[in-house]
C-alpha atoms as a PDB file:
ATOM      1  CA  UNK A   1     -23.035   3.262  22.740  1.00  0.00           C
ATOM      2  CA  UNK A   2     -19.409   2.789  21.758  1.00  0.00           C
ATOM      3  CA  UNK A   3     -17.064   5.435  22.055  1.00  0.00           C
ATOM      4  CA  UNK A   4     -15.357   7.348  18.981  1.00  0.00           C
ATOM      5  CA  UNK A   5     -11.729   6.051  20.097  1.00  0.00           C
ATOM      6  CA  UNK A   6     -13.414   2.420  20.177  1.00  0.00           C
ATOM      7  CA  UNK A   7     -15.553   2.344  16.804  1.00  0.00           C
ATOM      8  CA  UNK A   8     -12.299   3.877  15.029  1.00  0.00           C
ATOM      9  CA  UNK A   9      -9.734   1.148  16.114  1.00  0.00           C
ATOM     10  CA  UNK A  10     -12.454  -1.272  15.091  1.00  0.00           C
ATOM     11  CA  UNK A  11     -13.091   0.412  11.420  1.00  0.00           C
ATOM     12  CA  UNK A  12      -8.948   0.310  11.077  1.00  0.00           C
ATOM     13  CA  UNK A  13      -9.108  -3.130  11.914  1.00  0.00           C
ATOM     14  CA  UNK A  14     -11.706  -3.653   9.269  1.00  0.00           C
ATOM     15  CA  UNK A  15      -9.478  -1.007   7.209  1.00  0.00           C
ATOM     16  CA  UNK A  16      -6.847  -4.132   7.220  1.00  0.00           C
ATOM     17  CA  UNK A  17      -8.301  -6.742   6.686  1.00  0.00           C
ATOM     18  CA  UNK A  18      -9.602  -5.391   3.642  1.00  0.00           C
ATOM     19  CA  UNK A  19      -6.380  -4.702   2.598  1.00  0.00           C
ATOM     20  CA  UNK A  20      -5.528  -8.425   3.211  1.00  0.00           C
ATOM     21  CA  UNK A  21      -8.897  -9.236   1.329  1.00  0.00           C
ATOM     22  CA  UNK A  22      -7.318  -6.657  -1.666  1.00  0.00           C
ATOM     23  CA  UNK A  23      -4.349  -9.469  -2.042  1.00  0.00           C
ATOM     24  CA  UNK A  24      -6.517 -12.683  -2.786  1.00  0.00           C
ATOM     25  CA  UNK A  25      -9.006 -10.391  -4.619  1.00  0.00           C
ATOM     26  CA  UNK A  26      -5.751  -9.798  -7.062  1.00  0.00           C
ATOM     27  CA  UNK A  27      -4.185 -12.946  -7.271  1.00  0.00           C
ATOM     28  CA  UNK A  28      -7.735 -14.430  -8.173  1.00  0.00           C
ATOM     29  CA  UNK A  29      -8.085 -12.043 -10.771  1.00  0.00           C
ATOM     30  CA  UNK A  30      -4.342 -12.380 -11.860  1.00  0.00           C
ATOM     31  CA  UNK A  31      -5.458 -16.320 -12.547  1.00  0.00           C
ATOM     32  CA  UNK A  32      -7.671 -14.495 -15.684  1.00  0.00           C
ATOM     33  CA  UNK A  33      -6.195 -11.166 -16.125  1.00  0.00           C
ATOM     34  CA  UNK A  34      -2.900  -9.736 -17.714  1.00  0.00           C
ATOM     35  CA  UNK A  35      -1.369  -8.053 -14.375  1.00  0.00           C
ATOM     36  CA  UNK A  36      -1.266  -4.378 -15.556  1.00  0.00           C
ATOM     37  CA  UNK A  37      -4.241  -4.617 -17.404  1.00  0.00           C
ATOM     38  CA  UNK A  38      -6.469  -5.874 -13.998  1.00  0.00           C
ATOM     39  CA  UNK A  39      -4.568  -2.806 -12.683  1.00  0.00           C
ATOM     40  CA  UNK A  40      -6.054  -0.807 -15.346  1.00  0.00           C
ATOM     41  CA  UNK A  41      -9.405  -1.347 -14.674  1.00  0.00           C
ATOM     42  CA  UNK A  42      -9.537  -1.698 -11.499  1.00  0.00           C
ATOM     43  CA  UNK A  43      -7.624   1.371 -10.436  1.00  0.00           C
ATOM     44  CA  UNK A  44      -9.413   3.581 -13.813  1.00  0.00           C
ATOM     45  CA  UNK A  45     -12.924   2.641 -12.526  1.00  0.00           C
ATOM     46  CA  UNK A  46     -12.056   3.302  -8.890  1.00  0.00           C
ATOM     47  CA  UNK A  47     -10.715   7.162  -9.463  1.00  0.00           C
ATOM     48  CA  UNK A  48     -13.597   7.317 -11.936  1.00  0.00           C
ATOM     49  CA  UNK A  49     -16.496   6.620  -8.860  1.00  0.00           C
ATOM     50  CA  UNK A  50     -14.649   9.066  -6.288  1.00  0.00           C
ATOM     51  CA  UNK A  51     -14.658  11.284  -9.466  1.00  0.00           C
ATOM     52  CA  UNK A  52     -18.202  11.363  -9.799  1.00  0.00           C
ATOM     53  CA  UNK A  53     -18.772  11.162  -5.952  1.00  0.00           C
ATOM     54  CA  UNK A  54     -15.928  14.363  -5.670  1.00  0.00           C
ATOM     55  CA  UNK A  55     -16.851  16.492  -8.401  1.00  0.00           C
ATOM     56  CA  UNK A  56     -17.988  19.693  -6.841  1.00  0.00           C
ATOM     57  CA  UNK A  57     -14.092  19.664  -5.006  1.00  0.00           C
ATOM     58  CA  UNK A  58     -12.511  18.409  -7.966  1.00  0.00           C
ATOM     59  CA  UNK A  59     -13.971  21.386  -9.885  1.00  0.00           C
ATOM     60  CA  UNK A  60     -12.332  23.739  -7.018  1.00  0.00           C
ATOM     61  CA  UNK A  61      -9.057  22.883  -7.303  1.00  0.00           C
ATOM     62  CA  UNK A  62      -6.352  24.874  -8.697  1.00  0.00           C
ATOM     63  CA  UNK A  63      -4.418  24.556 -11.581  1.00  0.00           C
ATOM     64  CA  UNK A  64      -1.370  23.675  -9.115  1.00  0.00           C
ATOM     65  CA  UNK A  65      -3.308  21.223  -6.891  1.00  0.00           C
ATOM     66  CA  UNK A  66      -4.022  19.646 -10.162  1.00  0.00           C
ATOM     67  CA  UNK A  67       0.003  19.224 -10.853  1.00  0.00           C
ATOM     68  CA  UNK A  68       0.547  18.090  -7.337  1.00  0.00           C
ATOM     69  CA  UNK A  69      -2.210  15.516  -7.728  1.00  0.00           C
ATOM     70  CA  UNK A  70      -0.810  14.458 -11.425  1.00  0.00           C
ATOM     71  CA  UNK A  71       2.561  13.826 -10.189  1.00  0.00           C
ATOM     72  CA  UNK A  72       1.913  12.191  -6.978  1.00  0.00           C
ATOM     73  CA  UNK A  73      -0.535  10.034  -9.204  1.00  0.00           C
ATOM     74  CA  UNK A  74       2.142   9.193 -11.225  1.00  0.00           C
ATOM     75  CA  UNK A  75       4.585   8.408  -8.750  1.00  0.00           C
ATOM     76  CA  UNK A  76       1.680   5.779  -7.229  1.00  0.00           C
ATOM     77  CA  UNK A  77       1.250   4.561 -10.247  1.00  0.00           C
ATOM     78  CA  UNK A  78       5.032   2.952 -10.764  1.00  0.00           C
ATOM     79  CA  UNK A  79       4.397   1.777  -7.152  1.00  0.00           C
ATOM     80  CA  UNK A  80       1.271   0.003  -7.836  1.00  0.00           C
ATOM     81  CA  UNK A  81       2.830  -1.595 -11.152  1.00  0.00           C
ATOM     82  CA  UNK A  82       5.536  -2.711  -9.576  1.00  0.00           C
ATOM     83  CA  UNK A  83       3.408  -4.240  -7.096  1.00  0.00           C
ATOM     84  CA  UNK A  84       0.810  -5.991  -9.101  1.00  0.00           C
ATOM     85  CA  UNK A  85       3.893  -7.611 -11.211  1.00  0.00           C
ATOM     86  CA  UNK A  86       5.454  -8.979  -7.880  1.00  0.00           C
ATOM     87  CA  UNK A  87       2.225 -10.283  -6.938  1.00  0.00           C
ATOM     88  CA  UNK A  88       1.776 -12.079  -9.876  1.00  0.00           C
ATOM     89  CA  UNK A  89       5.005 -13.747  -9.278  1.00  0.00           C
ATOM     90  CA  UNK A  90       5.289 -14.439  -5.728  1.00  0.00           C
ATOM     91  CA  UNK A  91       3.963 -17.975  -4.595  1.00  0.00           C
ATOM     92  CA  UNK A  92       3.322 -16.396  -0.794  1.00  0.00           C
ATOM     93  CA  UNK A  93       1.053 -13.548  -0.019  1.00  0.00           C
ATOM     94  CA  UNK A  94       2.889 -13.406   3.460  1.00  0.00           C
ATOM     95  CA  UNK A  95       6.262 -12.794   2.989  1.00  0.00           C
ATOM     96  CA  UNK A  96       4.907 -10.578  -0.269  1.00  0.00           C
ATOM     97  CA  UNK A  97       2.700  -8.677   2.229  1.00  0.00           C
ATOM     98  CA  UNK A  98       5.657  -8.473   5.140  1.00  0.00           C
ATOM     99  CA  UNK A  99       8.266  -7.092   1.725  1.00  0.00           C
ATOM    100  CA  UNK A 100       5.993  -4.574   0.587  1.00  0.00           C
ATOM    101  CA  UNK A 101       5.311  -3.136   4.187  1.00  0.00           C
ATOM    102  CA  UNK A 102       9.039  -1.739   4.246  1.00  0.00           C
ATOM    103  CA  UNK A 103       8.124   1.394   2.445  1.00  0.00           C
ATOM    104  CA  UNK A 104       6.768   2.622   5.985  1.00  0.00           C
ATOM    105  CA  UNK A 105      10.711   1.756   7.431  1.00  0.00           C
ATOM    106  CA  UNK A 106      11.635   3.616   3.869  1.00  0.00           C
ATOM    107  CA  UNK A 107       9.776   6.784   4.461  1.00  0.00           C
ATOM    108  CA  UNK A 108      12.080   8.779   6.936  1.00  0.00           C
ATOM    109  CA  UNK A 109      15.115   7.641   4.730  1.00  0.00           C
ATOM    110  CA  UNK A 110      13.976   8.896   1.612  1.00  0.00           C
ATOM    111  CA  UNK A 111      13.062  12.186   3.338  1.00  0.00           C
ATOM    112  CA  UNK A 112      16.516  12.724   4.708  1.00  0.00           C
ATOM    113  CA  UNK A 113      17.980  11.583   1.120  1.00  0.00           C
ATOM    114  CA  UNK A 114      15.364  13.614  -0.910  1.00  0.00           C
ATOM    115  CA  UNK A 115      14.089  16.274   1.150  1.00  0.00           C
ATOM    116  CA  UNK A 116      17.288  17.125   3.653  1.00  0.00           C
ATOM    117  CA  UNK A 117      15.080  16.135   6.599  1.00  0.00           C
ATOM    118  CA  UNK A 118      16.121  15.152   9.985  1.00  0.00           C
ATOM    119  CA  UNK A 119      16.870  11.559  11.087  1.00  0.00           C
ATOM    120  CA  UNK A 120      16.571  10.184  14.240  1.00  0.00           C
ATOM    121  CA  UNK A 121      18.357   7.343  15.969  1.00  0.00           C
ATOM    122  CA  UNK A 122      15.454   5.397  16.247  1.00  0.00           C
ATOM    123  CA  UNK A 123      14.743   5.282  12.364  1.00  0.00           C
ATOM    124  CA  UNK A 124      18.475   3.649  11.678  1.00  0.00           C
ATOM    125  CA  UNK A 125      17.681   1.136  14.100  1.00  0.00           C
ATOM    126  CA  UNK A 126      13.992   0.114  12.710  1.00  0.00           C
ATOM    127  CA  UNK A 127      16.325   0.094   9.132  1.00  0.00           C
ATOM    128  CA  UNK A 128      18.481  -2.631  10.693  1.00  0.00           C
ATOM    129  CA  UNK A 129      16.427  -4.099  12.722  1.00  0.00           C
ATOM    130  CA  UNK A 130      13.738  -4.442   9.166  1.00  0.00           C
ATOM    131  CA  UNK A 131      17.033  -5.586   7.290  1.00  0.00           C
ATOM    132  CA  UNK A 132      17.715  -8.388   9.115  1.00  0.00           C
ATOM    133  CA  UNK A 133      14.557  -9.906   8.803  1.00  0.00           C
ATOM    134  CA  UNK A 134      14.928  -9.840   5.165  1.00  0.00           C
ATOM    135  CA  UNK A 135      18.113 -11.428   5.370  1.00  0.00           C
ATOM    136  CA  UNK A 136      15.858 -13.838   7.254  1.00  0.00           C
ATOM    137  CA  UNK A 137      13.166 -14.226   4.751  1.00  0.00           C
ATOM    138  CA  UNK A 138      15.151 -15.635   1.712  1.00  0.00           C
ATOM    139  CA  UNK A 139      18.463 -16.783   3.824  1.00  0.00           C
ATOM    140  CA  UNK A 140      17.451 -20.500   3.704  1.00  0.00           C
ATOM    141  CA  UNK A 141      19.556 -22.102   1.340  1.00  0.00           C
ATOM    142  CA  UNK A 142      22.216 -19.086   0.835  1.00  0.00           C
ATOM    143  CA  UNK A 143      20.769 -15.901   0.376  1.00  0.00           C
ATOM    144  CA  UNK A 144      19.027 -14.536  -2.830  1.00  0.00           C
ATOM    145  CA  UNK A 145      16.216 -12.297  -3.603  1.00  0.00           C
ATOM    146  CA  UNK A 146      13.343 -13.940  -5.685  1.00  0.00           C
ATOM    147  CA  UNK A 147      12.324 -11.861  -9.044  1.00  0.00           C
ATOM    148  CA  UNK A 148       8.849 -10.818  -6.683  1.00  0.00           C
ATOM    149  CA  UNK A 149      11.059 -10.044  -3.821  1.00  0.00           C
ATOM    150  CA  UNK A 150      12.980  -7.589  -6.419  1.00  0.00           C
ATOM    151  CA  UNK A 151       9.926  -6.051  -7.452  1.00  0.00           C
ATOM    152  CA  UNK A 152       8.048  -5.860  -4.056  1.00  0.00           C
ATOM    153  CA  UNK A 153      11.109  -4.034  -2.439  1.00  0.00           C
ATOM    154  CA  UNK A 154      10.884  -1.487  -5.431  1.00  0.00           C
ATOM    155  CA  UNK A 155       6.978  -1.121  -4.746  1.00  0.00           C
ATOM    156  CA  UNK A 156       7.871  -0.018  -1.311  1.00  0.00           C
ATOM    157  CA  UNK A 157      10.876   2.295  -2.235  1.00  0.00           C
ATOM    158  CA  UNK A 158       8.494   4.242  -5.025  1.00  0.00           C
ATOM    159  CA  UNK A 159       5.888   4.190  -2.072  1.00  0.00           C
ATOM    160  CA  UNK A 160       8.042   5.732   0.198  1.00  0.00           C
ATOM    161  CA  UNK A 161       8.504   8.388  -2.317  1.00  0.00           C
ATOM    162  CA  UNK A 162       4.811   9.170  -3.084  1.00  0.00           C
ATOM    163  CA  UNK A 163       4.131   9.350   1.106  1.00  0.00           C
ATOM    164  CA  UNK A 164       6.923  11.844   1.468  1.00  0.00           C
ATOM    165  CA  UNK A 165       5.100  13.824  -1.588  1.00  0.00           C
ATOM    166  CA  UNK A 166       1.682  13.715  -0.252  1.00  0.00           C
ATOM    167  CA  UNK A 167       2.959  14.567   3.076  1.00  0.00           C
ATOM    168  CA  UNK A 168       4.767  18.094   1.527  1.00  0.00           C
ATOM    169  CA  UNK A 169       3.152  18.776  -1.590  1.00  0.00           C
ATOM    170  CA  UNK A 170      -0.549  17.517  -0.851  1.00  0.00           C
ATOM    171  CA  UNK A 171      -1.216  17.914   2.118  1.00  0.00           C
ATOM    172  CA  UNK A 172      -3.973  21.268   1.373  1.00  0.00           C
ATOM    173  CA  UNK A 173      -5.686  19.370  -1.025  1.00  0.00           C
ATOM    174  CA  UNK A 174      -8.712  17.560  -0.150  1.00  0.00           C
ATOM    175  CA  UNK A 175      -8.902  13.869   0.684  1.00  0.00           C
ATOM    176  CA  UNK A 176     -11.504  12.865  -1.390  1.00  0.00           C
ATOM    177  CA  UNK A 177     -10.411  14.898  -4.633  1.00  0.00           C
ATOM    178  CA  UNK A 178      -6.795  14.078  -4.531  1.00  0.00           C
ATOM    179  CA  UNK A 179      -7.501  10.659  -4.075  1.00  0.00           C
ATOM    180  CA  UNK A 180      -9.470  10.711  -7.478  1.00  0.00           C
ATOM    181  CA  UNK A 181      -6.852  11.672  -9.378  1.00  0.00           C
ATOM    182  CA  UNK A 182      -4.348   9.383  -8.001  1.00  0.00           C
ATOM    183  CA  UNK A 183      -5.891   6.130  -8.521  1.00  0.00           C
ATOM    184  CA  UNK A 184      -7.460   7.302 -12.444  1.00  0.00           C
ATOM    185  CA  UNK A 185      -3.489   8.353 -12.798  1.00  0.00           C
ATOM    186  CA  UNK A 186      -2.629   5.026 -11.892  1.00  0.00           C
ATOM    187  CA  UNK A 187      -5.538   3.051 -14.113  1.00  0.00           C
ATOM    188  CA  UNK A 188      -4.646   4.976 -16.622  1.00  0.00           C
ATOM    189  CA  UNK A 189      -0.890   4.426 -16.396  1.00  0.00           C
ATOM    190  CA  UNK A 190      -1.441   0.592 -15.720  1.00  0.00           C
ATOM    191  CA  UNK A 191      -4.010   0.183 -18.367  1.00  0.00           C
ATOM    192  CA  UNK A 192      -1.047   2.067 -21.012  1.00  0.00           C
ATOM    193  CA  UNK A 193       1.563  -0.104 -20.133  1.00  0.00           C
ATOM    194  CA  UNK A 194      -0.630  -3.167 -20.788  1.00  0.00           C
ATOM    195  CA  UNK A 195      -1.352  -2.163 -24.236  1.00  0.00           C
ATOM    196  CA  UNK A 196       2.638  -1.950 -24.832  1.00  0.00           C
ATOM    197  CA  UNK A 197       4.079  -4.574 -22.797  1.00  0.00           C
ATOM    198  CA  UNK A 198       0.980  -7.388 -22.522  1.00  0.00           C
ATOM    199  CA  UNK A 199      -0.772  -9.505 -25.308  1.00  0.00           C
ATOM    200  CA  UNK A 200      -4.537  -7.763 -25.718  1.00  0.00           C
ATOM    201  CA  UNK A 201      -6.957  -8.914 -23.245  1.00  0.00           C
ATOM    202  CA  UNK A 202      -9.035 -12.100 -23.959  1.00  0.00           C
ATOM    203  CA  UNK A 203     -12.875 -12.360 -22.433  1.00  0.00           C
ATOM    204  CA  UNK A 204     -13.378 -13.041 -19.275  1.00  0.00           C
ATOM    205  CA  UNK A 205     -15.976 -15.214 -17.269  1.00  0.00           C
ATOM    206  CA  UNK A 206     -18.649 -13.783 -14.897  1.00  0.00           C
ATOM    207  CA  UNK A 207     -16.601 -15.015 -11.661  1.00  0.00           C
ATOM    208  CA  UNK A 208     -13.654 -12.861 -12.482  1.00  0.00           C
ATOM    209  CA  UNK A 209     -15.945  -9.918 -13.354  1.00  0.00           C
ATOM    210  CA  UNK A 210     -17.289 -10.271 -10.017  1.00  0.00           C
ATOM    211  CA  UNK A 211     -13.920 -10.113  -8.667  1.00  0.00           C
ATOM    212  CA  UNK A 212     -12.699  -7.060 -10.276  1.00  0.00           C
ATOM    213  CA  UNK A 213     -16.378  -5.406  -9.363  1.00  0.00           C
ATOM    214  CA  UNK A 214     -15.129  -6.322  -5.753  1.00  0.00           C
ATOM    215  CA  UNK A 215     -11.997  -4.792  -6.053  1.00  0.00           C
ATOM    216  CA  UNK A 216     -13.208  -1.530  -7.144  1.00  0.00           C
ATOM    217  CA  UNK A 217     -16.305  -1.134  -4.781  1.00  0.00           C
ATOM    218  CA  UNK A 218     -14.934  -2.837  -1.652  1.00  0.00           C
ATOM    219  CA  UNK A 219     -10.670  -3.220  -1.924  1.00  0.00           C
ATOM    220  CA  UNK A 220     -10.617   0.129  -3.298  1.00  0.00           C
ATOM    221  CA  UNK A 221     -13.627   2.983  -2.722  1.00  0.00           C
ATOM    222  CA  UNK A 222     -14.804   1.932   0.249  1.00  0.00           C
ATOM    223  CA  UNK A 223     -11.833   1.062   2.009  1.00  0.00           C
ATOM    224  CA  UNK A 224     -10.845   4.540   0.808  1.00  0.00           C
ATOM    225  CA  UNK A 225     -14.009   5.975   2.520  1.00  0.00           C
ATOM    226  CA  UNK A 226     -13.615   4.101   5.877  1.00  0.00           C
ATOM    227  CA  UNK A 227     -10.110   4.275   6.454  1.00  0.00           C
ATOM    228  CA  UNK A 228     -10.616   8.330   5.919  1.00  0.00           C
ATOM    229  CA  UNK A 229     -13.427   8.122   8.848  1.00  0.00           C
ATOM    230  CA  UNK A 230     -11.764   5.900  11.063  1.00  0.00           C
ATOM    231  CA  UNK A 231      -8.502   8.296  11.240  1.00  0.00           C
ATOM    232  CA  UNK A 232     -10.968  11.518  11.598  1.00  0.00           C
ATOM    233  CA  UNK A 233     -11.841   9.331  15.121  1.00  0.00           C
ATOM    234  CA  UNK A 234      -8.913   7.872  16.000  1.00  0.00           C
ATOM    235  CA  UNK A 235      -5.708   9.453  17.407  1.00  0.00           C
ATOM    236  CA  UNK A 236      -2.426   9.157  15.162  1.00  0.00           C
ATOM    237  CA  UNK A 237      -0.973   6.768  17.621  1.00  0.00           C
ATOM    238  CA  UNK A 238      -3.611   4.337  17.466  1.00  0.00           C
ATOM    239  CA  UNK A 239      -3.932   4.448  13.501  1.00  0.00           C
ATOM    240  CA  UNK A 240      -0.025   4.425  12.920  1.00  0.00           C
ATOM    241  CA  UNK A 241      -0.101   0.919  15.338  1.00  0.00           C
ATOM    242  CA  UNK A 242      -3.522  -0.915  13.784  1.00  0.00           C
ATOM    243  CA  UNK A 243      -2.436  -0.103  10.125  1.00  0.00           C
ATOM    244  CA  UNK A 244       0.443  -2.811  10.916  1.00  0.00           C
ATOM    245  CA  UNK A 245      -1.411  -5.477  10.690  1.00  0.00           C
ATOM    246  CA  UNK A 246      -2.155  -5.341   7.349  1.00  0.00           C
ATOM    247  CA  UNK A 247       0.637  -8.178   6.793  1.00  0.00           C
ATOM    248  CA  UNK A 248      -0.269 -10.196   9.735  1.00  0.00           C
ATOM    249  CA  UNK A 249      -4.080  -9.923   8.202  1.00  0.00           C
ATOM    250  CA  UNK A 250      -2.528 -11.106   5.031  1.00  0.00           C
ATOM    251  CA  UNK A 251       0.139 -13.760   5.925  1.00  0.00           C
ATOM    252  CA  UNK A 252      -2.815 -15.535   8.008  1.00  0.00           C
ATOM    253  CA  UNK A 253      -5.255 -15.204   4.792  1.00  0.00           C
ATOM    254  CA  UNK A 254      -2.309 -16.609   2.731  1.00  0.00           C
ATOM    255  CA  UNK A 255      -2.404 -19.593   5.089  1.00  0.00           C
ATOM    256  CA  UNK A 256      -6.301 -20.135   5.163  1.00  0.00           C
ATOM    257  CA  UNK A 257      -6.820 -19.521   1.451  1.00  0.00           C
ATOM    258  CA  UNK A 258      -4.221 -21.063  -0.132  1.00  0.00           C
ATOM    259  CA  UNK A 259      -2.086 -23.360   2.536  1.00  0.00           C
ATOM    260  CA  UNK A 260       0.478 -21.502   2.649  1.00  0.00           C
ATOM    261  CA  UNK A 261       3.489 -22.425   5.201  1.00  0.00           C
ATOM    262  CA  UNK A 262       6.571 -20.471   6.099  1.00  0.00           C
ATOM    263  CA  UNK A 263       9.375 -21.879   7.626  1.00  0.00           C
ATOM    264  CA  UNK A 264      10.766 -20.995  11.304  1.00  0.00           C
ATOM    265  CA  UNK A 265      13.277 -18.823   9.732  1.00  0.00           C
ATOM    266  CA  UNK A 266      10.941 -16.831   7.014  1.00  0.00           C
ATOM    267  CA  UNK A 267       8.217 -16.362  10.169  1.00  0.00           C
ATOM    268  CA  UNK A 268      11.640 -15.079  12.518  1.00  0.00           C
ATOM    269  CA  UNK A 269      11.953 -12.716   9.545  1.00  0.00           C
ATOM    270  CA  UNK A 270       8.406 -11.381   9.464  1.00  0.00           C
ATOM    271  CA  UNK A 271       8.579 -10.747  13.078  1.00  0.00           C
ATOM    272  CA  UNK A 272      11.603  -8.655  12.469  1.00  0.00           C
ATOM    273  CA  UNK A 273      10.221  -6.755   9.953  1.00  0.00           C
ATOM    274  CA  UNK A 274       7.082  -6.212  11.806  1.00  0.00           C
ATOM    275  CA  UNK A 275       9.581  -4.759  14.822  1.00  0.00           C
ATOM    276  CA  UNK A 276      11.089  -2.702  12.677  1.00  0.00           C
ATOM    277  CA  UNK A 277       7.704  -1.080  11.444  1.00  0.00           C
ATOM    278  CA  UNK A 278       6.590  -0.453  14.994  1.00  0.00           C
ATOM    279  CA  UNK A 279       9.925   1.198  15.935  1.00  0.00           C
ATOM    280  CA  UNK A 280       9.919   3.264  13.007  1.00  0.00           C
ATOM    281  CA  UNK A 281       6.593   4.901  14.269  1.00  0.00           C
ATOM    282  CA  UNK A 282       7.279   4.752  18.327  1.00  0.00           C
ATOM    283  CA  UNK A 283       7.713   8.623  17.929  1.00  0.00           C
ATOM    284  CA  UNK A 284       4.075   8.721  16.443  1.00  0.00           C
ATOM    285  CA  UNK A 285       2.910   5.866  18.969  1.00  0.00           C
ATOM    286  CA  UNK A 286       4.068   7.881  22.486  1.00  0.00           C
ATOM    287  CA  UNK A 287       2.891  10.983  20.831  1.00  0.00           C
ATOM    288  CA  UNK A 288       6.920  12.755  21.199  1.00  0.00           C
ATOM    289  CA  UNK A 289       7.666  15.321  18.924  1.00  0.00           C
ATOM    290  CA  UNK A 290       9.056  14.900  15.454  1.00  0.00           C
ATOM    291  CA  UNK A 291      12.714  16.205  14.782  1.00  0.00           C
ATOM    292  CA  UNK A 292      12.409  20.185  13.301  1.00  0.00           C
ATOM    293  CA  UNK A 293      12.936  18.805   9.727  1.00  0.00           C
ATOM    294  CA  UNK A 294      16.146  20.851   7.141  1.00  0.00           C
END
């Protein structure tokens, strides 16, 4: 019988690959879908399953959990936007994946800028450290961000936000519940900004239904449900280091997928970045004590 420390580093390992599955699931859908309005959907049907699988806790909540929930929903849903428009412009899931993973160097910033919370030494050094492979990542040629790059780096700044919310604001509320409201937020944010900004929807063939099916059950509830069990078994430390390698999982299914190549530079860059995510959490990873926070 495996141990609860073992099966939970192999459920977050399945918890990120997933994730990396999520990215191909979206671009394939992208190939027949408006951006926003595959966000829409996918994100509307998601909340509306954890809804109906939630309901006896969503009925408990208070009229200021509800708020907290709304807002931190609506904070997601810019993130996810902002994501799903990068993704639909980048031309590699890789670097995309290794750009968007800065909102966990982003989170201790934002709290000291936002929230008047401590900083340690550490976190300025994961900041430069993460910066410098970005210079990395689009140096080649003299430096300049690509429009996905822009938008990508915004994702991860908005994300930064929403974790620093859900970490004060949230953190009573039930899993299950909160996450309900979050993602039906963000469908139903997505799915009003398509109607404004995109042309309406055309039909779409079986293969992409099946896709967006897939991202609702699979990229979206049930990773949902097994990441929540895996870090109910699993120590911080060991969660905060296998949730990393959701951009490795990605940049390798970038390179399977769809062929895609990065050059010694742009893989120098991702290395930096992925050094800067694991010294942002080596507080978290040794198990020292967090900084009494302003």
């Amino acid at each position: 019988m495996l141990s609860n420390a073992i099966k939970a580093d192999l459920y977050l390992l399945l918890v990120t690959f997933i994730a990396a599955l999520g990215w191909v699931l979206s671009r394939e859908a992208l190939a027949a879908m408006t951006p926003l309005f595959f966000m829409g959907v996918r994100f509307t049907g998601a909340g509306l399953i954890l809804a109906l699988l939630g309901g006896n806790a969503l009925m408990r909540l208070s009229r200021q959990d509800w708020y907290r929930g709304l807002l931190t929903g609506s904070v997601n849903a810019l993130a996810m936007a902002c994501w799903i428009i990068g993704l639909s412009l980048t031309e590699n899931l890789g670097i995309a994946a290794f750009l968007n993973s800065l909102g966990v160097v982003f989170i201790p910033v934002v709290a000291r800028l936002f929230f008047h919370a401590s900083i340690t030494v550490s976190t300025w050094v994961a900041v430069a450290v993460a910066l410098i492979g970005l210079v990395l990542l689009r140096v080649e040629g003299g430096f300049a961000l690509a429009p996905s790059d822009v938008f990508f780096l915004l994702s991860a700044l908005i994300f930064s936000v929403q974790f620093n919310l859900n970490s004060r604001f949230v953190k009573r509320i039930p899993a299950l519940p909160l996450t309900a409201i979050q993602l039906f937020v963000t469908g139903v944010f997505c799915t009003l900004l398509s109607w404004w900004l995109e042309p309406s929807p055309t039909r779409v063939g079986g293969s992409i239904i099946a896709i967006v099916l897939t991202s609702i059950l699979f990229a979206t509830c049930f990773r949902f449900w097994l990441q929540v069990k895996a870090q109910s078994l699993s120590t911080v430390g060991h969660a905060a280091v296998i949730l990393t390698l959701e951009p490795i999982w990605t940049s390798l299914v970038g390179v399977w997928i769809y062929s895609e190549g990065m050059s010694a530079l742009q893989v120098l860059g991702c290395m930096f970045i992925f050094c800067g995510l694991l010294i942002s959490r080596w507080r978290v990873l040794f198990c020292r004590p967090l900084p009494v926070t302003g």
